[in-house]
C-alpha atoms as a PDB file:
ATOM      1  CA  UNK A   1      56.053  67.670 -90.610  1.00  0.00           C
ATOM      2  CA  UNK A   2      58.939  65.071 -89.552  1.00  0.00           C
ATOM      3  CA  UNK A   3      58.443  63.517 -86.410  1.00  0.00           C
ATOM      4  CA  UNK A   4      61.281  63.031 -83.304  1.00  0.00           C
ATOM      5  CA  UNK A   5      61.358  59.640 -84.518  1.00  0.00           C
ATOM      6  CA  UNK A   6      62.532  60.214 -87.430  1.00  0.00           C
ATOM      7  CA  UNK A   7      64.949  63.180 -86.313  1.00  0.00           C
ATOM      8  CA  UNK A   8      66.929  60.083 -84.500  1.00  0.00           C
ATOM      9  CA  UNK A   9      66.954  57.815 -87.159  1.00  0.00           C
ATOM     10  CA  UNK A  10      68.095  60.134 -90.010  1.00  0.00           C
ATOM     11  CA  UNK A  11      70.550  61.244 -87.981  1.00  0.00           C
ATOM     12  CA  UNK A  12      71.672  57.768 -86.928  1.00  0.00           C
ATOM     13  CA  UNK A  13      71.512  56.705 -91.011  1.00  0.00           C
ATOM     14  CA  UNK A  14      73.987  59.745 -91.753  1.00  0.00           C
ATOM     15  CA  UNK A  15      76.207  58.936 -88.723  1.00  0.00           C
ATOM     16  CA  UNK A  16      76.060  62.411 -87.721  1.00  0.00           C
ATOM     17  CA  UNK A  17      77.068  63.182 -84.541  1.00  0.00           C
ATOM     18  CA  UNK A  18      74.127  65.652 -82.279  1.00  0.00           C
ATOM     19  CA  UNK A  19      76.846  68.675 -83.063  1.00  0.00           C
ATOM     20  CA  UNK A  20      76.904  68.049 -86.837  1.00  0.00           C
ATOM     21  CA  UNK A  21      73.376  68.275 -86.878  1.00  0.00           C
ATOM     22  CA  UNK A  22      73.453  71.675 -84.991  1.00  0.00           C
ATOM     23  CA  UNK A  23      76.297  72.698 -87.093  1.00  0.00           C
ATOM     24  CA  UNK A  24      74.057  72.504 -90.491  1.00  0.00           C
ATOM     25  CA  UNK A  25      71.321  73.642 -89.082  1.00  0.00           C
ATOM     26  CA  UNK A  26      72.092  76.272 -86.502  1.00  0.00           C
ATOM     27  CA  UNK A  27      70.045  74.942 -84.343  1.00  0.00           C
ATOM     28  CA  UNK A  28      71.945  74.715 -80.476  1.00  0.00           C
ATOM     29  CA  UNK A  29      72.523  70.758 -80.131  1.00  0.00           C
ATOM     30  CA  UNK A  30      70.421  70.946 -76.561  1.00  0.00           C
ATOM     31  CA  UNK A  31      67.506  71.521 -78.883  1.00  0.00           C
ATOM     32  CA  UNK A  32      68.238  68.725 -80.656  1.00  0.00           C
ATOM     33  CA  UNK A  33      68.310  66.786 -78.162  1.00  0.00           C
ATOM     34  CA  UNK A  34      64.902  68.264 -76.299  1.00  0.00           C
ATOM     35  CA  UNK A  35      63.315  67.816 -80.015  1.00  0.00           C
ATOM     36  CA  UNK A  36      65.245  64.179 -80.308  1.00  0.00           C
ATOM     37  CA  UNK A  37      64.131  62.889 -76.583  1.00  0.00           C
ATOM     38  CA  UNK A  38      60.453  64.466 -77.324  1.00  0.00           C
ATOM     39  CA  UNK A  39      60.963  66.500 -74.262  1.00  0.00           C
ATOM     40  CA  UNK A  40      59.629  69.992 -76.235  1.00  0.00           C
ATOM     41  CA  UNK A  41      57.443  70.786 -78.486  1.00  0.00           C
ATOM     42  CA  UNK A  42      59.313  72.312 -81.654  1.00  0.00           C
ATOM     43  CA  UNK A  43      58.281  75.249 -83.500  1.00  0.00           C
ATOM     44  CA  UNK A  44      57.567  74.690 -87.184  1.00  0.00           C
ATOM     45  CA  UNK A  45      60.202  76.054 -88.518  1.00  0.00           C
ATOM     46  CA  UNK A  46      62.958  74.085 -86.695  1.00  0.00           C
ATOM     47  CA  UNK A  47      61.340  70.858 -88.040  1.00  0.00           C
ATOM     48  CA  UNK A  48      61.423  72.250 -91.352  1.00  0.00           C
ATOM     49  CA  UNK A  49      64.952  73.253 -91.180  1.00  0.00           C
ATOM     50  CA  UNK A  50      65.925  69.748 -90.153  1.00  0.00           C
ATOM     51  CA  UNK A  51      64.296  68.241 -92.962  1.00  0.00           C
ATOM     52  CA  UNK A  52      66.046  70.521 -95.330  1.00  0.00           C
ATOM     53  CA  UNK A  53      69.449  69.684 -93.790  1.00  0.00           C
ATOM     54  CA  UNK A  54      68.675  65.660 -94.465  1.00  0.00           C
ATOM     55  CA  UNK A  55      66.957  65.732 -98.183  1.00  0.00           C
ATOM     56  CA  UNK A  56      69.757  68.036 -99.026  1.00  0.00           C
ATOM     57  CA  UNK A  57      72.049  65.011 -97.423  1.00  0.00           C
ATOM     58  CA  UNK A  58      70.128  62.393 -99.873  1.00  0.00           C
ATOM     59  CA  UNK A  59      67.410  61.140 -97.155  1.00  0.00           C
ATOM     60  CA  UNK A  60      64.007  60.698 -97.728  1.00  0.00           C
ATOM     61  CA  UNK A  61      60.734  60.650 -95.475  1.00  0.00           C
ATOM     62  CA  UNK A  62      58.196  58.272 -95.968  1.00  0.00           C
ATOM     63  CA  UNK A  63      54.162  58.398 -95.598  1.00  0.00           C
ATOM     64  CA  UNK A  64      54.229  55.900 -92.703  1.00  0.00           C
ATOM     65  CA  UNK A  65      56.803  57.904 -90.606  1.00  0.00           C
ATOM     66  CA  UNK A  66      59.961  55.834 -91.905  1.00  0.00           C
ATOM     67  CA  UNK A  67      63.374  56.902 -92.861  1.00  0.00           C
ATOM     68  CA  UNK A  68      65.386  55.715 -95.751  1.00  0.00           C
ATOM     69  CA  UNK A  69      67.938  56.602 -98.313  1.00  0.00           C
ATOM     70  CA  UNK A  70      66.423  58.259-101.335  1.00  0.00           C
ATOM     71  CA  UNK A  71      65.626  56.405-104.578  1.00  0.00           C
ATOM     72  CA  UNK A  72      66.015  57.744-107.737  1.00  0.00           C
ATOM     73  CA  UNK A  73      65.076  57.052-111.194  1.00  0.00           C
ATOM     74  CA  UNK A  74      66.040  58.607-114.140  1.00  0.00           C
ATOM     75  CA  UNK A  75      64.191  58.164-118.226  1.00  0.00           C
ATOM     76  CA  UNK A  76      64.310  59.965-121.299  1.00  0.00           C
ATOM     77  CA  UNK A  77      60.539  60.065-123.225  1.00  0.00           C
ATOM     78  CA  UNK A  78      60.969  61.076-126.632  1.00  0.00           C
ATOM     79  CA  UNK A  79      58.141  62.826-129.068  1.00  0.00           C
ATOM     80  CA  UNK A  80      54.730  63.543-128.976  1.00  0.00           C
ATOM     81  CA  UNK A  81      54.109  59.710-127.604  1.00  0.00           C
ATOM     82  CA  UNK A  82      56.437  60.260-124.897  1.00  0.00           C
ATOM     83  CA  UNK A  83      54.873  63.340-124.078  1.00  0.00           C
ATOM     84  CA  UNK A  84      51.415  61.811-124.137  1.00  0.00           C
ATOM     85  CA  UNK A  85      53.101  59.243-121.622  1.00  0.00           C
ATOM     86  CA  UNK A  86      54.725  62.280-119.532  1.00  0.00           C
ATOM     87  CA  UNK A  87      50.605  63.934-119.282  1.00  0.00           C
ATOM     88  CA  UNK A  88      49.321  60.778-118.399  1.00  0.00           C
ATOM     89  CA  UNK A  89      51.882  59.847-115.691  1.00  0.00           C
ATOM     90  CA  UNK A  90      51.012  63.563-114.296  1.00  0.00           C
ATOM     91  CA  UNK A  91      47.455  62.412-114.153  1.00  0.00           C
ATOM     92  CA  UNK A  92      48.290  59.399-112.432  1.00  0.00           C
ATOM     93  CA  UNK A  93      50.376  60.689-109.212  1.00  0.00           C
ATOM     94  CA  UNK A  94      47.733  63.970-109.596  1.00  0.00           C
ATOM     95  CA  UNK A  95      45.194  61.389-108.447  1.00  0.00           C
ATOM     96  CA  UNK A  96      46.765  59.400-105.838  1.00  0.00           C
ATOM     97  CA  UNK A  97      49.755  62.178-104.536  1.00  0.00           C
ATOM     98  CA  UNK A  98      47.994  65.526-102.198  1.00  0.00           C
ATOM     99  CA  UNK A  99      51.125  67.442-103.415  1.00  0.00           C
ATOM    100  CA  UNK A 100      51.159  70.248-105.417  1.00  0.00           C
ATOM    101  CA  UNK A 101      52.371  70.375-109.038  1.00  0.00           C
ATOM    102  CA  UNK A 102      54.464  73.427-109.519  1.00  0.00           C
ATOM    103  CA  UNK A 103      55.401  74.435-113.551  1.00  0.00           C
ATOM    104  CA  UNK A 104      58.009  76.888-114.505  1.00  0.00           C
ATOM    105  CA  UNK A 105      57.944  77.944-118.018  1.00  0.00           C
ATOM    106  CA  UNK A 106      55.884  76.695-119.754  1.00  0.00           C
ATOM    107  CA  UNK A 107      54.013  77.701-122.903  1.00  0.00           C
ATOM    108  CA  UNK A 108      50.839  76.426-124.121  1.00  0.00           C
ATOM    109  CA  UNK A 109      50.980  77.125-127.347  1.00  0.00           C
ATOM    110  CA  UNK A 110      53.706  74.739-127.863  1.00  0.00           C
ATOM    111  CA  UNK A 111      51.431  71.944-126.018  1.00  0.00           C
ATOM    112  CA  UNK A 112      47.964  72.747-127.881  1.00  0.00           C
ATOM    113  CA  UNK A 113      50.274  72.490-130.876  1.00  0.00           C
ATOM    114  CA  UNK A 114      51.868  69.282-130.476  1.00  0.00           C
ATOM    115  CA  UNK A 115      49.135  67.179-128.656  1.00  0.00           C
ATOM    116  CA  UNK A 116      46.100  68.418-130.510  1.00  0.00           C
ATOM    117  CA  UNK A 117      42.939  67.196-128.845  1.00  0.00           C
ATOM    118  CA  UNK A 118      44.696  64.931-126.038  1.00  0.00           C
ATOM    119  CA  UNK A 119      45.902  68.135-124.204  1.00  0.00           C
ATOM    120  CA  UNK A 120      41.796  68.670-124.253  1.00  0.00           C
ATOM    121  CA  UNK A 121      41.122  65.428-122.747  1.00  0.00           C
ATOM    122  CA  UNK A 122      44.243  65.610-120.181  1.00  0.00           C
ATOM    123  CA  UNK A 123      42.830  69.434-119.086  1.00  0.00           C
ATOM    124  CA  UNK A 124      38.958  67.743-118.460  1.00  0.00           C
ATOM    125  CA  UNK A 125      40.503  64.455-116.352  1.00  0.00           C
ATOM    126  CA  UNK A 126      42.629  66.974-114.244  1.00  0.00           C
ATOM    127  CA  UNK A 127      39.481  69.523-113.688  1.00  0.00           C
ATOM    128  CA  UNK A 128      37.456  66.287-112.816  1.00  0.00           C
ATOM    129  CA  UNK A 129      39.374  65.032-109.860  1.00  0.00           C
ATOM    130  CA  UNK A 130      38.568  68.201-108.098  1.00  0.00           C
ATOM    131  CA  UNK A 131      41.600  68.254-105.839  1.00  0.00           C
ATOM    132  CA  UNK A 132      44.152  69.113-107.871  1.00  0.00           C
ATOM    133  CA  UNK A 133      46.573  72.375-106.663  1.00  0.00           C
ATOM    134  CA  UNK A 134      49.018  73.533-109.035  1.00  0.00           C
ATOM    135  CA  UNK A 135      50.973  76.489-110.067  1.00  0.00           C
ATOM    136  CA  UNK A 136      52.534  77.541-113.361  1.00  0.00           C
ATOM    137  CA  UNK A 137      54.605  80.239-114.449  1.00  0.00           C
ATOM    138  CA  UNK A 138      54.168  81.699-117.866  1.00  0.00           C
ATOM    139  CA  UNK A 139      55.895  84.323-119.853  1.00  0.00           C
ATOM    140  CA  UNK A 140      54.694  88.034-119.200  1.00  0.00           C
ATOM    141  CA  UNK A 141      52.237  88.728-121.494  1.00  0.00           C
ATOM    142  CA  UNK A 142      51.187  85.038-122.225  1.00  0.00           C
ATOM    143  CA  UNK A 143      47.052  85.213-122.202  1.00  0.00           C
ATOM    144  CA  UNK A 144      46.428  81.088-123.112  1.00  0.00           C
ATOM    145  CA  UNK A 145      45.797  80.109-119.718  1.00  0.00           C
ATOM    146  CA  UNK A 146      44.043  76.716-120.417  1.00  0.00           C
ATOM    147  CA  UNK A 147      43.889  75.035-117.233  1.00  0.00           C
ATOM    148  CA  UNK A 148      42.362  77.951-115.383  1.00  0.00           C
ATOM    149  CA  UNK A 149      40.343  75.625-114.209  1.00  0.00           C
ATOM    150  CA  UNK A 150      42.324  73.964-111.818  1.00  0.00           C
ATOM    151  CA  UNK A 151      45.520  75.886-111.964  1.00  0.00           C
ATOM    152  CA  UNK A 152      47.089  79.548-110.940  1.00  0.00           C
ATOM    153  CA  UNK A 153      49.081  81.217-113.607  1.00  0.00           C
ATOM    154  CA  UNK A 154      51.265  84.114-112.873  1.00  0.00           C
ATOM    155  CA  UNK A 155      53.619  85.912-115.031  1.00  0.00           C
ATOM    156  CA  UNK A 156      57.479  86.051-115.286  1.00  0.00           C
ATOM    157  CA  UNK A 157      59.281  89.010-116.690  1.00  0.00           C
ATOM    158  CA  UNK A 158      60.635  88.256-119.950  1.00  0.00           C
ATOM    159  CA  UNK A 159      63.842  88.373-119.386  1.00  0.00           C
ATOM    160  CA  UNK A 160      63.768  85.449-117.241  1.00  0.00           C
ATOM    161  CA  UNK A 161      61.800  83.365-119.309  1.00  0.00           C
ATOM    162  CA  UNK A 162      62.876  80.382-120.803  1.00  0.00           C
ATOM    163  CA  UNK A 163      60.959  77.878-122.860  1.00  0.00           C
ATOM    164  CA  UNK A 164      62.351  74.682-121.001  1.00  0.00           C
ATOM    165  CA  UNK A 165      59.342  73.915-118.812  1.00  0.00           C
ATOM    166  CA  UNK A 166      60.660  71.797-115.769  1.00  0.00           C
ATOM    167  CA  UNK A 167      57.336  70.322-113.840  1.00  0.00           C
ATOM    168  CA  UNK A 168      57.321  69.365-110.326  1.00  0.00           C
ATOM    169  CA  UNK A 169      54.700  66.787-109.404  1.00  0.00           C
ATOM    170  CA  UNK A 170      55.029  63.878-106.176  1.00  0.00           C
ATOM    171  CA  UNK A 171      58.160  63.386-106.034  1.00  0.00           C
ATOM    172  CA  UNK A 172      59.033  63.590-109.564  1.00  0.00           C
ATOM    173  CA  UNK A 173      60.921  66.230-111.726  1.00  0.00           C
ATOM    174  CA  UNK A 174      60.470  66.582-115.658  1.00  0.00           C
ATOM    175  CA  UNK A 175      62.589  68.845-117.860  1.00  0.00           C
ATOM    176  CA  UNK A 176      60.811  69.232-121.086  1.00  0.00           C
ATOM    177  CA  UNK A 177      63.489  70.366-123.853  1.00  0.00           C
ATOM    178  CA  UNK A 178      61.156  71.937-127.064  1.00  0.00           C
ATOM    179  CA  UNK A 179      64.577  72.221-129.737  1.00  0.00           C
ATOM    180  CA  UNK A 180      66.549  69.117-129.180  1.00  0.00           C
ATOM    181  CA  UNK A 181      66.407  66.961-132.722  1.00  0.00           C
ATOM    182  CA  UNK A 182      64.102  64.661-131.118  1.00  0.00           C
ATOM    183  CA  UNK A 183      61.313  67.596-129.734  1.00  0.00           C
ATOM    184  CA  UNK A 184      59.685  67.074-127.348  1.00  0.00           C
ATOM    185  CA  UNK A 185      62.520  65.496-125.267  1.00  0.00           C
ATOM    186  CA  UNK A 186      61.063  64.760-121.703  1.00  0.00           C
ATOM    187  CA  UNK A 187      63.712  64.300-118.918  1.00  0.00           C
ATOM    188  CA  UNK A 188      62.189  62.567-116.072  1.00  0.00           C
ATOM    189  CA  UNK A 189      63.895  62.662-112.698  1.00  0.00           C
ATOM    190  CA  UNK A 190      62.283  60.477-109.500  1.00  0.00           C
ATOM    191  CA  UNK A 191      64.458  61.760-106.620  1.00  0.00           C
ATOM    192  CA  UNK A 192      62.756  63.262-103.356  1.00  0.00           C
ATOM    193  CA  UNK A 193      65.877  65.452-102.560  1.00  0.00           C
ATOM    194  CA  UNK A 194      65.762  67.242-106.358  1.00  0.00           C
ATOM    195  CA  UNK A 195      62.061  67.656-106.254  1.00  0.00           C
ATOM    196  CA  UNK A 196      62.044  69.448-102.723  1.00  0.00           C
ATOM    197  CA  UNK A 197      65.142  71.886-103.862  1.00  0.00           C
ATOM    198  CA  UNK A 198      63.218  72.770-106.734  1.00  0.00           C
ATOM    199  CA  UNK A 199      60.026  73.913-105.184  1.00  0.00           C
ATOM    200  CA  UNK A 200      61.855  76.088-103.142  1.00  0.00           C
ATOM    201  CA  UNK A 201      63.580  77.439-105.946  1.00  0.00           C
ATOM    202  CA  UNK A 202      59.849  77.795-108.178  1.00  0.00           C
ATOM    203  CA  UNK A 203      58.438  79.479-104.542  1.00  0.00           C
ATOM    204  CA  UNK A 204      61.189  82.019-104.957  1.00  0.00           C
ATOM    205  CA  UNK A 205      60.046  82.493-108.796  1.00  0.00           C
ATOM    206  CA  UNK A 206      56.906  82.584-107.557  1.00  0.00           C
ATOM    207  CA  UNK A 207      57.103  85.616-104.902  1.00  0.00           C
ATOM    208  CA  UNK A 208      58.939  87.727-107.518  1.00  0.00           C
ATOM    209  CA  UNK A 209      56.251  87.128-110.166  1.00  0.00           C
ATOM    210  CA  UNK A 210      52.903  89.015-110.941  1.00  0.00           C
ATOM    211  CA  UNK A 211      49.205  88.120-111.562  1.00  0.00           C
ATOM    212  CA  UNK A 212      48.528  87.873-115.237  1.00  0.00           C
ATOM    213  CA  UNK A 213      46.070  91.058-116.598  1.00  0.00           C
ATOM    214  CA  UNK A 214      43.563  89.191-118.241  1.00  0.00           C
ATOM    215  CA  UNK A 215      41.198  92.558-119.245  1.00  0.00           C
END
């Protein structure tokens, strides 16, 4: 959770006045200022809501309870190298990031297909970290659920599947296109403010899915 600290400074980057800040929010602007001055102890939620209003505004949060602009970073990996590189890059933050990776739409068949015996070694580094919390959701129906072993599948309905996987992990964002020329096409994204609108978008996915029936 943001701290009061960083309440004032966020505010102070945007040049928001203490009634823009209630205006986005709905908070009253007395709160603000109570939660600003450190004079009350604010629920939850009202931190949370403030944090919304600034990532949505381009601000990002750091670790060590600073405020800053967010960075962003954009790359294109191409083919079954680049996807290699995309898997090994999860790997990477999945060891040194507490965040969980969320996955929406995802098949794989298509992965076991293309990467062969790589997606076998990825699958045993991720299971031996230990820590690793993630989420994927696969087409109704879909019984390959290969990283069981560190990850909980649920189902979408059908309809609303689609076969461009987007993967959520730190503070990065990868769009995996399967039928461009080039396939596998990896968009990579590195931008705080996408990656925390589209976990609240895969949590929404998530509450309207259903737990795969394995038997």
């Amino acid at each position: 959770m943001i701290s009061a600290a960083q309440v004032r400074a966020a505010r102070a980057l945007l040049k928001w006045e203490n009634t823009d800040l209630a205006e986005k929010t709905g908070l009253g602007s007395n709160t603000i200022s109570l939660i600003e001055n450190e004079k009350t102890q604010p629920r939850a939620s009202s931190m949370e809501k403030l944090q919304a209003v600034f990532e949505s505004a381009g601000i990002e949060f750091t670790g060590n309870g600073g405020v800053q602009w967010a960075g962003h970073q954009v790359r294109t990996l191409t083919g079954v190298e680049g996807l290699k590189a995309f898997f090994d890059d999860v790997r990477y933050v999945a060891q040194h990031a507490d965040e969980e990776i969320v996955i929406c739409g995802v098949a794989e068949e298509y992965l076991e297909n293309k990467l062969g015996t790589y997606l076998d070694h990825h699958r045993k580094e991720m299971t031996s970290y230990g820590n690793v919390k993630m989420r994927c959701l696969i087409e109704e129906s879909d019984l390959d659920l290969g990283a069981s072993d560190y990850c909980q599948y649920r189902w979408q309905a059908k309809e609303n599947f689609s076969n461009v996987p987007f993967y959520i992990y730190g503070d990065k964002m990868a769009i995996i296109v399967t039928t461009a020329p080039e396939a596998p096409l990896i968009l990579l994204i590195q931008n705080k403010t996408i990656t925390s609108a589209y976990r609240r978008q895969f949590d929404a996915m998530w509450t309207a899915s259903k737990e795969p029936k394995t038997k």
